[in-house]
Protein backbone atom coordinates (compact mmCIF):
# COMPACT_ATOMS: atom_id res chain seq x y z
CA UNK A 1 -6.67 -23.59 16.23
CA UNK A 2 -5.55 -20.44 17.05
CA UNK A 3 -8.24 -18.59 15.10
CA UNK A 4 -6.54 -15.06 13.93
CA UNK A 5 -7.98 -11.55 14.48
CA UNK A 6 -6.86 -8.77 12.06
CA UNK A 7 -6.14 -4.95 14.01
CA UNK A 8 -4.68 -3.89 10.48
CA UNK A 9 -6.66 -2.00 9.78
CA UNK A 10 -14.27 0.07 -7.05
CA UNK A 11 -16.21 4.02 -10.22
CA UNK A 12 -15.53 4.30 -13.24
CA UNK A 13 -18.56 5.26 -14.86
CA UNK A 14 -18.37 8.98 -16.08
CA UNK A 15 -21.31 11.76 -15.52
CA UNK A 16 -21.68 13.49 -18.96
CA UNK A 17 -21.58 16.71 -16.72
CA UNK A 18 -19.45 16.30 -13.64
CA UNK A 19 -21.95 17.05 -10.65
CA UNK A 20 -20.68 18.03 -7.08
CA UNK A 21 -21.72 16.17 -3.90
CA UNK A 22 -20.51 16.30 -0.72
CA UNK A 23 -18.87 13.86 0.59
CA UNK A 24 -18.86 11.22 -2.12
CA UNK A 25 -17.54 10.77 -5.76
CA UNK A 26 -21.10 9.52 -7.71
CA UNK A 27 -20.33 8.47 -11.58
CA UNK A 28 -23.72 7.45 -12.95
CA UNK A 29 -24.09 9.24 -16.16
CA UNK A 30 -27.07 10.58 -17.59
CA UNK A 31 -26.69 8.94 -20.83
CA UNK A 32 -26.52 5.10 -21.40
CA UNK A 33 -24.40 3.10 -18.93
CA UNK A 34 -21.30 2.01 -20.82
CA UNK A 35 -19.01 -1.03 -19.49
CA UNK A 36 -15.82 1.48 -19.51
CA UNK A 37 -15.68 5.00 -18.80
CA UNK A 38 -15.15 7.10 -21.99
CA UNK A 39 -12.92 9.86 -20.37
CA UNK A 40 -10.96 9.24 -16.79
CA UNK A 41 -10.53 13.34 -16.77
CA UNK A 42 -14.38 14.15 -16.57
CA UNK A 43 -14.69 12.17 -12.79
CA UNK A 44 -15.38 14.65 -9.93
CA UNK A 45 -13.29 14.88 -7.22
CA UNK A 46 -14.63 15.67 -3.42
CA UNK A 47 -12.91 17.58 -1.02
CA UNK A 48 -14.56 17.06 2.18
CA UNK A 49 -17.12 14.91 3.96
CA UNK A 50 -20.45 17.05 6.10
CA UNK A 51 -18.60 20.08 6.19
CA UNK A 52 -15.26 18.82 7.93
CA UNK A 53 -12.32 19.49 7.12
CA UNK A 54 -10.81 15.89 6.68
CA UNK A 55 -6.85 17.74 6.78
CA UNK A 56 -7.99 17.85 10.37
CA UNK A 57 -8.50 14.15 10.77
CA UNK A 58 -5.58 13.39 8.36
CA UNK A 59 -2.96 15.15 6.80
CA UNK A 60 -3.33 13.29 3.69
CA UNK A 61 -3.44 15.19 0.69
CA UNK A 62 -7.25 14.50 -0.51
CA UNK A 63 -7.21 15.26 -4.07
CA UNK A 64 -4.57 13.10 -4.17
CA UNK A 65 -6.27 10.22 -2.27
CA UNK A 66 -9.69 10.98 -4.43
CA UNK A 67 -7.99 10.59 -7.15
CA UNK A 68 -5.99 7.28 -5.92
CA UNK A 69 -9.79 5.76 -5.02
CA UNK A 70 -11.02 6.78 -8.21
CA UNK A 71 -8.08 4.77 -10.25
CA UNK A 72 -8.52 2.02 -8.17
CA UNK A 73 -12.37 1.52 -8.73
CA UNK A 74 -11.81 2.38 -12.49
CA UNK A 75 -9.14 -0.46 -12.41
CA UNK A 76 -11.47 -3.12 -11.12
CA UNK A 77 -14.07 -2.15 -13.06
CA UNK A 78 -11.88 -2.55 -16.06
CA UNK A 79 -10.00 -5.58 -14.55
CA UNK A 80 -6.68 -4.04 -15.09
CA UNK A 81 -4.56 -6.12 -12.79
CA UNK A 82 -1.59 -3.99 -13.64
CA UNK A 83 -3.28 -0.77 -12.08
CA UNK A 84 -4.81 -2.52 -9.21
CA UNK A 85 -1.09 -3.65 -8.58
CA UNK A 86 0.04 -0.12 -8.68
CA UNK A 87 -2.90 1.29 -6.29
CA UNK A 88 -1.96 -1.45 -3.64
CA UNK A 89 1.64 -1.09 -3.69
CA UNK A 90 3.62 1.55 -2.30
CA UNK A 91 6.49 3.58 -4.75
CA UNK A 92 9.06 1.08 -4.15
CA UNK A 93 7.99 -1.62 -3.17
CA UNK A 94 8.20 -5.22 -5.08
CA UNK A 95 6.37 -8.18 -2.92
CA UNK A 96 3.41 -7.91 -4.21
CA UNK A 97 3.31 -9.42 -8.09
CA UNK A 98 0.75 -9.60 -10.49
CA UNK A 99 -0.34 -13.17 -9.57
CA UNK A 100 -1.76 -11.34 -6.02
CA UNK A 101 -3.89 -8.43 -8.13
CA UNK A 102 -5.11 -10.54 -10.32
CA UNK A 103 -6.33 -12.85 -7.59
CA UNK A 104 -8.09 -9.64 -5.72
CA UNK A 105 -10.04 -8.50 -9.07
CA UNK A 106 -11.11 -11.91 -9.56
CA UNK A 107 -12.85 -11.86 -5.73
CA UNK A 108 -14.14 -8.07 -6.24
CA UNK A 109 -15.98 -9.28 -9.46
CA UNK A 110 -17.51 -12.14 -7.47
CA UNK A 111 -18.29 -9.59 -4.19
CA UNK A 112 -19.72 -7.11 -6.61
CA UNK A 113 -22.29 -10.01 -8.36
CA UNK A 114 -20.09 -8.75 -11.22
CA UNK A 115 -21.41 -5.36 -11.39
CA UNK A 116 -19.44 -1.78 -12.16
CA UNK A 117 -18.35 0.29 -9.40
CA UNK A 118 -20.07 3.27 -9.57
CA UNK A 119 -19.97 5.42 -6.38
CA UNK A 120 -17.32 6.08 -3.57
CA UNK A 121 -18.31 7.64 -0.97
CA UNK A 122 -15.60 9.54 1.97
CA UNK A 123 -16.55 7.96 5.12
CA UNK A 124 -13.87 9.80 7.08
CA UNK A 125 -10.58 8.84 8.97
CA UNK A 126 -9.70 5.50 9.38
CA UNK A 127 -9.81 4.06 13.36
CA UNK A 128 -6.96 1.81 13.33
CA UNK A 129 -4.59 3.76 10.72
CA UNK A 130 -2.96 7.02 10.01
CA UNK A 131 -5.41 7.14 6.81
CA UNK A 132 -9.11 7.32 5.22
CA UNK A 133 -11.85 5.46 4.74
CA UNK A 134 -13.98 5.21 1.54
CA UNK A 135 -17.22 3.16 0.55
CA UNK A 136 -16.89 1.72 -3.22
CA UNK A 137 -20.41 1.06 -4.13
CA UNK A 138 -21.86 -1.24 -6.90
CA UNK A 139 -24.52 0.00 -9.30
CA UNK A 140 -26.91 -2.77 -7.67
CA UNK A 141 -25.98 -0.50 -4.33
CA UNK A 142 -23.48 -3.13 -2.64
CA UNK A 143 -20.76 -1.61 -0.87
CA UNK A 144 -17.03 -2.35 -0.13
CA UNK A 145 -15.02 -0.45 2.19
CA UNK A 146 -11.28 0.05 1.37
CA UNK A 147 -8.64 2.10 3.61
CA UNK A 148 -6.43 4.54 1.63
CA UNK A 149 -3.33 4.30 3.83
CA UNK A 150 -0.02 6.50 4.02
CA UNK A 151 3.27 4.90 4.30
CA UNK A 152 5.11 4.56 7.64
CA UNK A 153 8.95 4.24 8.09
CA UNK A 154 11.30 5.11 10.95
CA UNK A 155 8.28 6.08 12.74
CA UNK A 156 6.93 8.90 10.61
CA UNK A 157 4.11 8.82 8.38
CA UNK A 158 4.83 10.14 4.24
CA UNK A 159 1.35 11.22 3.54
CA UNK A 160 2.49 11.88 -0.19
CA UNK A 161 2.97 7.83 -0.46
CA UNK A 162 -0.35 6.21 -0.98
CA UNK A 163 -1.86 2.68 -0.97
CA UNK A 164 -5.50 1.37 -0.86
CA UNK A 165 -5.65 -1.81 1.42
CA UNK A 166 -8.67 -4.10 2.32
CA UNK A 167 -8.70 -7.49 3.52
CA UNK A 168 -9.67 -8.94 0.22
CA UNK A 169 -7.17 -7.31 -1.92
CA UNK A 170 -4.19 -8.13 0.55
CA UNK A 171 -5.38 -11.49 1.90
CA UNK A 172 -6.98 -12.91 -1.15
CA UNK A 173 -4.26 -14.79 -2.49
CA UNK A 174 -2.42 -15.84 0.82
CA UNK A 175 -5.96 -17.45 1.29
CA UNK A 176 -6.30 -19.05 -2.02
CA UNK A 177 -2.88 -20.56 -1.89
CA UNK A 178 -3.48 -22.01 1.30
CA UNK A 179 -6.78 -23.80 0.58
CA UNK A 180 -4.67 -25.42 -2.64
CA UNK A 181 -2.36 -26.73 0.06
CA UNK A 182 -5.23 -27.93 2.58
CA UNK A 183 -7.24 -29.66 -0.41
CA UNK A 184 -4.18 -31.19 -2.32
CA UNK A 185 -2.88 -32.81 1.39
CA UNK A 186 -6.84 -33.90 1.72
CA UNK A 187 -6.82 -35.29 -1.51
CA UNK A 188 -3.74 -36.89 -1.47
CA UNK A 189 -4.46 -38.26 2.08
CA UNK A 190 -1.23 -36.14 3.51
CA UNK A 191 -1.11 -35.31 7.05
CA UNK A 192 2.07 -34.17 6.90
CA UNK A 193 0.61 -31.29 4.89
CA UNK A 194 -2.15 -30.97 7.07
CA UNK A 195 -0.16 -30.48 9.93
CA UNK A 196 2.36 -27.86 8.51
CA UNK A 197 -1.01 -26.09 7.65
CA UNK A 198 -2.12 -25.98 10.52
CA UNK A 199 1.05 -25.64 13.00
CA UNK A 200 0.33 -21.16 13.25
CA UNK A 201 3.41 -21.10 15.53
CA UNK A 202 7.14 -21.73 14.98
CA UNK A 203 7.61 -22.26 18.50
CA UNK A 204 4.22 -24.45 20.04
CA UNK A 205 4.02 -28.32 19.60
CA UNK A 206 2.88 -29.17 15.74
CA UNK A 207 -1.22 -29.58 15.23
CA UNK A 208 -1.25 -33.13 16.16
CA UNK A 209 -1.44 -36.13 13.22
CA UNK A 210 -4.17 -37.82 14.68
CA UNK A 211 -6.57 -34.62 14.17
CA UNK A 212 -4.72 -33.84 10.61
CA UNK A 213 -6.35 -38.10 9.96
CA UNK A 214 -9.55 -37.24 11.21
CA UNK A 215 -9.83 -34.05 8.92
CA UNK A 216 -9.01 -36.35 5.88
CA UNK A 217 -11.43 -38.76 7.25
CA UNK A 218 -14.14 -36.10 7.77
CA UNK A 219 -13.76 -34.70 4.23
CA UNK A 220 -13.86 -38.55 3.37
CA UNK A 221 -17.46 -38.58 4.58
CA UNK A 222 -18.91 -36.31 2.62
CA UNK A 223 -16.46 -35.86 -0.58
CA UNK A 224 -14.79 -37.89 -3.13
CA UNK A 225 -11.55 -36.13 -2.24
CA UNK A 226 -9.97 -36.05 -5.76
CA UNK A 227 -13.14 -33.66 -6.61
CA UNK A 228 -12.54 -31.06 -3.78
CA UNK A 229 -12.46 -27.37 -5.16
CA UNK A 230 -13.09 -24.20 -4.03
CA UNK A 231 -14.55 -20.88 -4.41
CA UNK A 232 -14.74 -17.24 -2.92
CA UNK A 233 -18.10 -16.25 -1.56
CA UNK A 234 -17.72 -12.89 -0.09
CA UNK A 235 -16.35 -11.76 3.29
CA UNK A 236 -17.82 -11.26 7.03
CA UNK A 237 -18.45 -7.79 7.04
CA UNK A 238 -17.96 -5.44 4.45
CA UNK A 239 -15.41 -3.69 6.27
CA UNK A 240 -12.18 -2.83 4.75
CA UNK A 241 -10.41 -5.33 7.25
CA UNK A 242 -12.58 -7.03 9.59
CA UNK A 243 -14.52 -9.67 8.56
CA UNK A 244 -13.37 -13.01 7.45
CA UNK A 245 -13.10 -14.39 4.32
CA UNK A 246 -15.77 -16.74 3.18
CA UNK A 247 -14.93 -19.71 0.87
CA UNK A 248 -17.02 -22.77 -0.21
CA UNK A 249 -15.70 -26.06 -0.70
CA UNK A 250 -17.10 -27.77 -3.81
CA UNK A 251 -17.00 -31.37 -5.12
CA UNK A 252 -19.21 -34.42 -5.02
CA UNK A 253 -19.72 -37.60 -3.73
CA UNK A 254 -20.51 -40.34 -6.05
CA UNK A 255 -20.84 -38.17 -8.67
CA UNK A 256 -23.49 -36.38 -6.58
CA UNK A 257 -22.50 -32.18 -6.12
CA UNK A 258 -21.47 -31.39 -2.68
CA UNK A 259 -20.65 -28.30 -1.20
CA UNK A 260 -18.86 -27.46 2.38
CA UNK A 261 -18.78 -23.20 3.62
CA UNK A 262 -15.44 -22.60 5.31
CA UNK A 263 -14.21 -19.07 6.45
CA UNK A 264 -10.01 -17.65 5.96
CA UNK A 265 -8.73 -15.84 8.94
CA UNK A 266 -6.04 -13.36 8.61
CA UNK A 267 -4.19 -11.31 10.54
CA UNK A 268 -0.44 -9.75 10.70
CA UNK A 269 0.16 -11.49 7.32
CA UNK A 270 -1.08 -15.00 8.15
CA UNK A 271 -3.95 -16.74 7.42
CA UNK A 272 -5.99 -19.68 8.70
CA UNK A 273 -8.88 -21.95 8.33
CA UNK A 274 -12.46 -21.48 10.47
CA UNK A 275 -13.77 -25.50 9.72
CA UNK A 276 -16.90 -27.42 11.17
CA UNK A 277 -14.68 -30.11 10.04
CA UNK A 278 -11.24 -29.20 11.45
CA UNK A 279 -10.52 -29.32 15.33
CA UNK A 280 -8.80 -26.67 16.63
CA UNK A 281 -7.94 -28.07 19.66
């Protein structure tokens, strides 16, 4: 298999008394931690990271990309799939749906053990694109790093046109919708599937049906195939790109619980399976 390699390149508790630190936005609150922030207003906003002058890096307006970040982590914290759709989405733009937010908050919660956003933290420009790169961290002091990106058309750059982007919130659902095809052709003993699955390129000879049998077969071994499931774990790296994405395969095998750690590659909009179980050539 052609295994894919991406190049592309969540804080809403309050402070009862905003507090100013450089280089990050910090929300833990002196009083009580609440499950929802009481008033969006009272979050700090930071306007540069050591000293530098992040203009310098990026000409993106940064109390407007603060202030993107800090709707963002509010929204996951709240699970508002609505506003996670609007911070990943540029001002006109209708591919993504509801359906792909919702999937993305769902695989925060689990990378975050379920815990609120509290912290994000400016890390500074972003290697691979014209944009910024902040640290979301968890109040049990997990991190997730996220891009804040500026849109690009006709080869120029609108720095007033914002997006967050990370590998799970753009790649979770191309991922999960794949793995429903791989297990339903498993479990319905479907090469065909298997193969279309697994064919990457329009153009190169189809992923040959004597491999796609042996997959089935291998799966055979160790699951009753009609059980097969899955789940997301967490990714690679906590990078806002690299890093795959790490799914387990549950089920059982006479009635005994089985489970089978895969990986989702992305890249350029695709995605594909890293499997112990699947040949790749």
């Amino acid at each position: 298999m052609k295994i894919l390699q991406t190049n592309i390149v969540t804080l809403s508790l309050l402070f009862v008394f905003p507090i100013l630190i450089g280089g990050c936005l910090d929300f833990t609150r002196e009083t009580p931690v609440k499950d929802t922030p009481e008033s969006l207003e009272e979050i700090i906003v930071i306007s540069d990271i050591d000293g530098v002058d992040v203009a310098d890096l990026v000409p993106i307006p940064l109390e407007k990309a603060d202030n993107l970040v800090r709707e963002f982590a509010i929204a996951l914290n709240e699970e508002d799939i609505a506003k996670v759709l609007s911070c990943m989405t540029f001002s006109d733009d209708d591919y993504y749906t509801m359906e792909w937010a919702k999937v993305a908050v769902d695989n925060y919660k689990v990378f975050f053990n379920g815990e609120q956003i509290v912290k994000a933290e400016l890390m500074g420009s972003a290697e691979y694109h014209q944009g910024l790169v902040y640290r979301l961290y968890s109040a049990g002091d997990n991190y997730k790093e996220i891009y804040l990106n500026a849109r690009y058309i006709d080869g120029e750059h609108i720095y007033d046109d914002l997006v967050i982007y990370d590998n799970i919130l753009f790649y979770s659902f191309r991922a999960e919708r794949y793995l429903e095809e791989l297990i339903k052709g498993i479990g319905q003993n479907d090469p065909e599937t298997i193969i279309s699955l697994l064919t990457y390129d329009d153009y190169a000879n189809p992923y040959p049906q004597f491999k796609a049998e042996n997959i089935i077969k291998n799966y055979e071994a160790s699951f009753d195939t009609e059980t097969l499931d899955f789940g997301f774990v967490g990714t690679e790296t906590k990078k806002a790109a690299a890093g795959n994405l790490i799914y387990v395969i549950r089920g059982s095998k006479n009635s005994v619980p089985r489970e089978h750690e895969i990986m989702v590659a992305y890249g350029d909009g695709l995605v594909g399976i890293i499997d112990d179980w699947i040949p790749t050539k």
